[in-house]
Protein backbone atom coordinates (compact mmCIF):
# COMPACT_ATOMS: atom_id res chain seq x y z
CA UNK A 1 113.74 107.43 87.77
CA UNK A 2 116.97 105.35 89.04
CA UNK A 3 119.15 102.82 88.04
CA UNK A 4 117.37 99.47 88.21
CA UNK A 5 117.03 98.12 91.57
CA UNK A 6 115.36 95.54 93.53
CA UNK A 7 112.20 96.52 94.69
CA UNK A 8 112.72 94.56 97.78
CA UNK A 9 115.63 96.22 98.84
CA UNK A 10 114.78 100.20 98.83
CA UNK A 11 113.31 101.67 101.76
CA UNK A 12 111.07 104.59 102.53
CA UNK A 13 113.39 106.49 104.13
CA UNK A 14 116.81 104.59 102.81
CA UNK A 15 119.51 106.96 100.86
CA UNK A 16 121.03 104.76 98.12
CA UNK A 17 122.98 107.50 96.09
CA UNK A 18 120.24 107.15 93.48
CA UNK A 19 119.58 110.98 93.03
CA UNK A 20 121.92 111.18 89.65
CA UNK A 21 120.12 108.54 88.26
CA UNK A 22 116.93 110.24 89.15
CA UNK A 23 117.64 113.21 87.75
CA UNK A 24 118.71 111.85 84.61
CA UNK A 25 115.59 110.21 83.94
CA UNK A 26 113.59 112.53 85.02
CA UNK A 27 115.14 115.43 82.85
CA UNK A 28 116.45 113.76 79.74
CA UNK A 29 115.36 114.51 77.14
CA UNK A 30 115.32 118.52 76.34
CA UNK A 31 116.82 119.28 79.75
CA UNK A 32 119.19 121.68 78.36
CA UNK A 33 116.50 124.49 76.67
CA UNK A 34 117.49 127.82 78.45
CA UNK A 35 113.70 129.18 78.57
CA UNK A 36 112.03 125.16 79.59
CA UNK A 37 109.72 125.72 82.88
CA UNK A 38 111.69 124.00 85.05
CA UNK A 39 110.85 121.95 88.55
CA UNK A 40 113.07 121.27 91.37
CA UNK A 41 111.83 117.99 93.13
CA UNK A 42 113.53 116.57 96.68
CA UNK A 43 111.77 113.52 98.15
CA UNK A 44 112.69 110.16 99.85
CA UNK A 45 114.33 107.53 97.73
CA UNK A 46 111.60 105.12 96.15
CA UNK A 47 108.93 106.88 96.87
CA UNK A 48 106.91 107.96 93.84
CA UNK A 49 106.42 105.60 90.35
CA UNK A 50 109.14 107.13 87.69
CA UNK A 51 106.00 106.83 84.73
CA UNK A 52 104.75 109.85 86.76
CA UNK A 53 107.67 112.12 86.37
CA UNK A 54 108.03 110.98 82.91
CA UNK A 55 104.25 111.81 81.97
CA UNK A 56 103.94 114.99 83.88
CA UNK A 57 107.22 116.24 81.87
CA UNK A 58 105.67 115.09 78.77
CA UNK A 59 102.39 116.73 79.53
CA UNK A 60 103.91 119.67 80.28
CA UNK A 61 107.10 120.33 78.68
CA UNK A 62 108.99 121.19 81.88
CA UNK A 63 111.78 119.92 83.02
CA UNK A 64 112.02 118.48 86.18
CA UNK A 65 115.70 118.25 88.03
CA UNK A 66 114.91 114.92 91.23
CA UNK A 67 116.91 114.76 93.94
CA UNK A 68 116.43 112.27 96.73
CA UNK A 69 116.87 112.21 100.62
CA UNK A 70 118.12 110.28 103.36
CA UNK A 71 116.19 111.78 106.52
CA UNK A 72 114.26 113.99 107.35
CA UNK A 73 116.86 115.79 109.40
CA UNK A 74 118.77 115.88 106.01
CA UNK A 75 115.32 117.96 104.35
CA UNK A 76 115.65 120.30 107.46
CA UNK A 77 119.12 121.30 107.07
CA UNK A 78 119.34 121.90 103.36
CA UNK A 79 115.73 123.85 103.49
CA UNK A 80 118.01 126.15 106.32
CA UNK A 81 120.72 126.39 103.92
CA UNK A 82 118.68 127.35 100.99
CA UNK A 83 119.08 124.53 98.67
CA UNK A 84 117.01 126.04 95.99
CA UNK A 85 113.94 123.27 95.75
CA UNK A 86 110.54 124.17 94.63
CA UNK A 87 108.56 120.79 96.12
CA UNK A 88 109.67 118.77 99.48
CA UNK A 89 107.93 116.13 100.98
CA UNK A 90 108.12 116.60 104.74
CA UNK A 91 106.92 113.97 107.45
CA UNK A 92 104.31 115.36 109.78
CA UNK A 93 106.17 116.14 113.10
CA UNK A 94 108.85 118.02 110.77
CA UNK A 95 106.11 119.85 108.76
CA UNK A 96 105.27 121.25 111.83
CA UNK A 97 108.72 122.91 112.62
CA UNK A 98 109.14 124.04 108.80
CA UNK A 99 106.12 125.80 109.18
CA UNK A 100 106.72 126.97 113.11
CA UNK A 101 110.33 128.43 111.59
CA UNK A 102 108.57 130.07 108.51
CA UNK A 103 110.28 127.87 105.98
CA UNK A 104 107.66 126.94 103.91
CA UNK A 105 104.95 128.62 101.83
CA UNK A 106 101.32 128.90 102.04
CA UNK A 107 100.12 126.54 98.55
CA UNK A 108 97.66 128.28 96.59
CA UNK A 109 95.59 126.70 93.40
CA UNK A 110 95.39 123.10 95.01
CA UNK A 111 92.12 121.76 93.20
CA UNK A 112 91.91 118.63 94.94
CA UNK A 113 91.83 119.36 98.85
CA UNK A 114 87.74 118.49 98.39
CA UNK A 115 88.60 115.12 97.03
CA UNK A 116 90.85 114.01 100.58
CA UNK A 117 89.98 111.77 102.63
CA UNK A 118 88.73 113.27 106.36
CA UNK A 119 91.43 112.25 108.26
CA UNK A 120 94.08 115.10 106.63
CA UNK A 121 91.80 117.83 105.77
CA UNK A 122 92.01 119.50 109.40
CA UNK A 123 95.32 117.25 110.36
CA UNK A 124 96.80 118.86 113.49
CA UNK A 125 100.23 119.16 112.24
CA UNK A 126 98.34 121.95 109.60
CA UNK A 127 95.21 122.73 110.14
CA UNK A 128 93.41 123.20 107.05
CA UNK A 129 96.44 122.15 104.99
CA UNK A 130 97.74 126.06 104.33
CA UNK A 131 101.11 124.80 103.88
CA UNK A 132 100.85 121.40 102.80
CA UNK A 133 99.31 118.55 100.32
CA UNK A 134 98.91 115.25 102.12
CA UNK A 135 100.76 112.51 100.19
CA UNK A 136 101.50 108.90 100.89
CA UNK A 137 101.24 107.82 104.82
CA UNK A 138 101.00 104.29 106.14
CA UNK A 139 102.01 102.92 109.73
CA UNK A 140 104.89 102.01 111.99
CA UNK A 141 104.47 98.13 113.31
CA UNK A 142 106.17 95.32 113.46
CA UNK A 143 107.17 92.80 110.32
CA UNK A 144 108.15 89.22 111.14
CA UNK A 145 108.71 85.90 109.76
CA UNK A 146 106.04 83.59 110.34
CA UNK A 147 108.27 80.14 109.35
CA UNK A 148 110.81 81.08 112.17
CA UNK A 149 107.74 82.79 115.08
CA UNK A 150 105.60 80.81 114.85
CA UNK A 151 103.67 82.24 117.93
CA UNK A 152 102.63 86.18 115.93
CA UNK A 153 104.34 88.94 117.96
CA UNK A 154 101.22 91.28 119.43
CA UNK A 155 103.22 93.58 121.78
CA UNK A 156 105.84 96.14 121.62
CA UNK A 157 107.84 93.49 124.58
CA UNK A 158 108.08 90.74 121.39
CA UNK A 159 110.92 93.08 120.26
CA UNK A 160 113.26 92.09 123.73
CA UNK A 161 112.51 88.42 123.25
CA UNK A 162 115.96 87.16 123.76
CA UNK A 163 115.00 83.95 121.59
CA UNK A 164 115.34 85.63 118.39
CA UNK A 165 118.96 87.40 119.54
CA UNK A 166 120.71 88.49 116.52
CA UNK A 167 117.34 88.64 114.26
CA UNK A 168 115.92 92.01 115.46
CA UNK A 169 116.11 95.66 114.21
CA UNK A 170 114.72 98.66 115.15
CA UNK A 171 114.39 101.68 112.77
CA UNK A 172 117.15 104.14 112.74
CA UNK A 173 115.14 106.86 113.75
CA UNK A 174 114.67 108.24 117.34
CA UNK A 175 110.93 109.00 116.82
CA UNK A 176 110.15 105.75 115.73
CA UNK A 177 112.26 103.23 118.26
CA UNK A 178 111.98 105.73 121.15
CA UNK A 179 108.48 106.08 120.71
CA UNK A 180 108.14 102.39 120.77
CA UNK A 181 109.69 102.41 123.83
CA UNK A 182 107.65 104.72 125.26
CA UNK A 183 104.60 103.04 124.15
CA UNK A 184 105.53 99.82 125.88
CA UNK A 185 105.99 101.89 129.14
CA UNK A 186 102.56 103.00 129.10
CA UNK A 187 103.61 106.28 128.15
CA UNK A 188 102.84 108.59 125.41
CA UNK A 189 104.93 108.00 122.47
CA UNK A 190 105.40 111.86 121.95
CA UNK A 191 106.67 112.20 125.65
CA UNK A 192 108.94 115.17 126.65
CA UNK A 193 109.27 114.26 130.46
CA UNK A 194 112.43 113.69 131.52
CA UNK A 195 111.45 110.37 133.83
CA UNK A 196 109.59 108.58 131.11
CA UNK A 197 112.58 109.48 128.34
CA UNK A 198 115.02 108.24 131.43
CA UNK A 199 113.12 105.16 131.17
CA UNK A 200 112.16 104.77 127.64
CA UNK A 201 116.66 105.13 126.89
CA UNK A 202 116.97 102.41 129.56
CA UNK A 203 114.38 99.97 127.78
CA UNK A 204 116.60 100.07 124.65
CA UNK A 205 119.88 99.80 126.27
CA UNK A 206 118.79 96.43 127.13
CA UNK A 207 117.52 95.27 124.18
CA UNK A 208 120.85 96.53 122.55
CA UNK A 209 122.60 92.82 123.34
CA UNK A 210 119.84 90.83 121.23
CA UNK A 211 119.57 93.52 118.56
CA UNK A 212 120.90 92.94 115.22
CA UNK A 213 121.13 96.42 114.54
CA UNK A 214 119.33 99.97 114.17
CA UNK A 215 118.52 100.11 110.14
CA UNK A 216 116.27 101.06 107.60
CA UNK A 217 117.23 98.90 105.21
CA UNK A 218 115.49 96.03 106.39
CA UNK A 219 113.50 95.23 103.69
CA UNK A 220 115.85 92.59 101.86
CA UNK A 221 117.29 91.29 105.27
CA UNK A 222 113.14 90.10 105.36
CA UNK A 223 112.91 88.98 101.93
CA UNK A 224 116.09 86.98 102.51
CA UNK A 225 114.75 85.19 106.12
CA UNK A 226 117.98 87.10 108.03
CA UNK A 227 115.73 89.08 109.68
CA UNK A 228 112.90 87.56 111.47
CA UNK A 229 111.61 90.85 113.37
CA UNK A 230 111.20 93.85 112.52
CA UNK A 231 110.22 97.44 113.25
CA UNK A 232 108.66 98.19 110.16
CA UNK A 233 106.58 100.99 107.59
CA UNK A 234 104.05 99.44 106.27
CA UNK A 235 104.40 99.65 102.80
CA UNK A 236 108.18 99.13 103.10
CA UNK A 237 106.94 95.44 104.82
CA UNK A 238 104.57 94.66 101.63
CA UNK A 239 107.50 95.02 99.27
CA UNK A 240 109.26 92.95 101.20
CA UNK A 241 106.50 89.84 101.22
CA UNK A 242 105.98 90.53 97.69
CA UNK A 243 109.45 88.50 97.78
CA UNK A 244 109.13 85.91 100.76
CA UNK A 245 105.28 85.09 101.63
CA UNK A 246 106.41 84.07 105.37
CA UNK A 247 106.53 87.78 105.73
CA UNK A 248 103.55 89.41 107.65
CA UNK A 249 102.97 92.46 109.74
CA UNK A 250 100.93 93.56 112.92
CA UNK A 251 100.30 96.87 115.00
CA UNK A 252 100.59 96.14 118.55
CA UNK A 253 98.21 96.22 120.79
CA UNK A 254 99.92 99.30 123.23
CA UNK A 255 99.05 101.30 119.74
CA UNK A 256 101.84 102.90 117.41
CA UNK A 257 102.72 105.91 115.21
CA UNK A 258 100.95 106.49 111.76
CA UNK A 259 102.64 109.02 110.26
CA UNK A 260 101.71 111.57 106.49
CA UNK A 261 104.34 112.51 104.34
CA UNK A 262 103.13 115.52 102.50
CA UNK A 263 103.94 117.97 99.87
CA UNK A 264 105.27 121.53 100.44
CA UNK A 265 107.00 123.99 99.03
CA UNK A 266 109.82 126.33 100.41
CA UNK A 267 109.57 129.82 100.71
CA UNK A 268 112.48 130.71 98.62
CA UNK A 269 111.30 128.21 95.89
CA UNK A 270 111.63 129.87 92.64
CA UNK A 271 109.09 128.04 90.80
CA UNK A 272 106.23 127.97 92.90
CA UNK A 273 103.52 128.26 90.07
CA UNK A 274 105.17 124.90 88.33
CA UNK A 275 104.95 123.09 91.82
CA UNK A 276 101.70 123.85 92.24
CA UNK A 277 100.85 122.53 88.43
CA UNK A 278 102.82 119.28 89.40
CA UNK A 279 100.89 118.64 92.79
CA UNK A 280 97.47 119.35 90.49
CA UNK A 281 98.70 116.53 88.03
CA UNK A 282 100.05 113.57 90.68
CA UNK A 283 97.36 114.23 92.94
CA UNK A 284 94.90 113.86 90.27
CA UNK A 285 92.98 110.23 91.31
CA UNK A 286 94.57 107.91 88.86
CA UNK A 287 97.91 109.69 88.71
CA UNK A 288 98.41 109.26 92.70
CA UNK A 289 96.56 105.53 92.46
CA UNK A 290 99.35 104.30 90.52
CA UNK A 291 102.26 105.59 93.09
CA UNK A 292 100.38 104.17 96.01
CA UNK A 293 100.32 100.86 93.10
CA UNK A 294 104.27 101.26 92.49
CA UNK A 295 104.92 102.08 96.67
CA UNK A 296 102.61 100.11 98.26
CA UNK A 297 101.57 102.72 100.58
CA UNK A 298 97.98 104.38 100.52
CA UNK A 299 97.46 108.15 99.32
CA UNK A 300 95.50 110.78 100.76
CA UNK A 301 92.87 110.96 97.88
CA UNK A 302 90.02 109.14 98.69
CA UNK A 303 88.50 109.07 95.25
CA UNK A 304 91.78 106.96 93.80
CA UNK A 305 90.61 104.32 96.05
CA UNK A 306 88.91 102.57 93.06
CA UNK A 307 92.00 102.53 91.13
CA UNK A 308 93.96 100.98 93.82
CA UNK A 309 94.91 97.30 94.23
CA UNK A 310 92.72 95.72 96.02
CA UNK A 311 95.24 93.89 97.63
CA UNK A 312 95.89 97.60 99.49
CA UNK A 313 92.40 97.80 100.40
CA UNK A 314 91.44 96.67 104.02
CA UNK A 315 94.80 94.84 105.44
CA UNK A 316 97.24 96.30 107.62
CA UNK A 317 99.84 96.25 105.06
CA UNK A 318 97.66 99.03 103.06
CA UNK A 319 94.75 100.65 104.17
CA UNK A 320 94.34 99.46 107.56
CA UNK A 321 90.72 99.00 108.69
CA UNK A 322 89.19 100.80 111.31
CA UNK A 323 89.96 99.19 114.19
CA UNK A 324 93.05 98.34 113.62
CA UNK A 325 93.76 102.69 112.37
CA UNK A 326 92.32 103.02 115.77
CA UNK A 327 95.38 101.87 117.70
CA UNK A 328 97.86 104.71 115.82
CA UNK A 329 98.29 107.99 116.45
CA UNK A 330 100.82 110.83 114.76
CA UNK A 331 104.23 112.07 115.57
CA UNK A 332 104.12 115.29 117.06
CA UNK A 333 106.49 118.36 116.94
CA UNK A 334 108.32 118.08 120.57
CA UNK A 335 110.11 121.59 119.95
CA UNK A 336 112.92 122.43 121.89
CA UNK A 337 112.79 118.90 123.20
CA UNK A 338 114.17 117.31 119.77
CA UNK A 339 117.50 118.40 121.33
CA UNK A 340 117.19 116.06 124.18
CA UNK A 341 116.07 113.23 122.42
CA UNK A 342 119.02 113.84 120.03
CA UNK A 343 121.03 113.41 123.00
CA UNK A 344 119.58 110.30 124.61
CA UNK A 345 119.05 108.83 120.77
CA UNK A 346 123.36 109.11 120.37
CA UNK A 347 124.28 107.93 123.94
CA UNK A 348 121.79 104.70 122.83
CA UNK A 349 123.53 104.26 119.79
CA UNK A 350 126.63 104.57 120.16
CA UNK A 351 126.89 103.07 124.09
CA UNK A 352 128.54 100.05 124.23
């Protein structure tokens, strides 16, 4: 898919300038036939096993152009623009504005919505999954180092513990480290009220003098012991204890986001019948069993389960079990409010 890379080091949601590479591999070779089906793929950065692209396009013949993505903010703006992409994986609270602005398409020849597991087959975000195809998900917590806290974090308030100055991050995301805020304020971690967001800004201005920074590329920082917290994806945090086995990971107890990345395609794709071919082959059990193998985070397809590693099976770091799912809810679309937490997000950032 991409130049080699350590596996510790790539993030769910981390740009790397990988996307040439990607499309290289995924295209080459016969990427030049003027009548070859073609596919036009745009998904986070390490986040699918580059065997799949290479059987599907083997299987099929097409050829399949990969580009990769830094945000999700980044999707929304080139899906405005018209970038000219058949398939997009877009987060949950995003899917929800793609569909509210009539960017995407309804997806039609899915065979496997029967085989998904009950949580995403009347998600909230789209109900009955018209527009979408439930893909990887996992869960926002918090990674640490258990040789230098030695006392496991179990709160949202470990993350302002001025004995670890200099070893914390927070995710570079306004969802995600707002939300935690908001959470450890008792509040709802989707809150639009002006009072609790007041709040929620002034929580993180004071952890801003013990933070090491706001990142997403965390993952080697924990595999190399300079970061002892962290706010963490799940799957992100088992790549990086596949490297240093001090690393471990909790959901605290206020509760915290779980979140669905999902298939979709836009509504000026071009090649909607070939997207929906690809989603029919990846989604297929064993196909998606080995990404969720290859990315450490769990699918939606419940019957791949048994093709999974069981070391993904029951543990926080995989498929969490149910009490522990019980504590995590989604991101929600805030509307016209993503303006004000835009606002609020840059004055934390950038305030000195």
């Amino acid at each position: 898919m991409a130049p080699s890379a350590p596996a510790c080091c790539l993030s769910r949601r981390s740009f790397l300038g990988l996307a040439a590479g990607a499309m290289l591999a995924a295209c080459l070779p016969g990427c030049s036939g003027a009548k070859q089906r073609q596919l036009n793929i745009y998904n986070y950065s390490f986040y699918i096993n580059p065997d799949t692209l290479k059987a599907f396009r083997d299987q099929s013949g097409m050829s399949v152009v990969y580009d990769e993505f830094s945000s999700q903010d980044v999707l929304f703006a080139k899906l405005k623009l018209g970038a000219g992409y058949d398939l997009v994986v877009a987060s949950d609270y995003m899917l929800r504005r793609l569909i509210r602005q009539k960017l995407v398409d309804e997806i039609k020849g899915f065979k496997h919505y029967g085989a998904m597991m009950d949580m995403f087959k009347e998600a909230p975000w789209d109900e009955m999954c018209r527009f979408s195809v439930p893909y990887l998900w996992g869960t926002t917590g918090i990674a640490y180092n258990k040789k230098f806290v030695e006392t496991p974090p179990t709160s949202w308030a470990d993350m302002w513990n001025p004995h670890f100055r200099g070893r914390i991050t927070m995710l570079d995301e306004k969802r995600d480290s707002i939300g935690a805020a908001l959470i450890l304020l008792g509040y709802d971690g989707n809150s639009t009220d002006p009072r609790h967001l007041s709040e929620a800004k002034e929580k993180l201005l004071q952890q801003k003098n013990i933070l090491r920074q706001y990142t997403n590329d965390y993952i080697d920082g924990l595999a190399r012991s300079e970061i002892w917290l962290a706010q963490a994806w799940s799957g992100d945090v088992s790549r990086a204890k596949a490297s240093n086995e001090n690393i471990s990971y909790v959901l605290p107890k206020e509760g915290s986001f779980y979140f669905v990345d999902a298939w979709c395609i836009p509504k000026d794709a071009e090649h909607k019948d070939e997207a929906t071919e690809f989603l029919n082959f990846i989604m297929e059990p064993k196909n998606i069993a080995k990404v969720t193998n290859f990315t450490s985070y769990p699918n939606s397809i419940a019957a791949s389960m048994k093709y999974v590693d069981k070391r993904l099976i029951d543990v926080p770091l995989g498929y969490p079990p149910a009490d522990l799912l019980d504590r995590t809810f989604p991101q929600t679309d805030i509307g016209s409010n993503e303006k004000e937490w835009d606002r609020i997000w840059e004055d934390i950032k950038f305030r000195n």
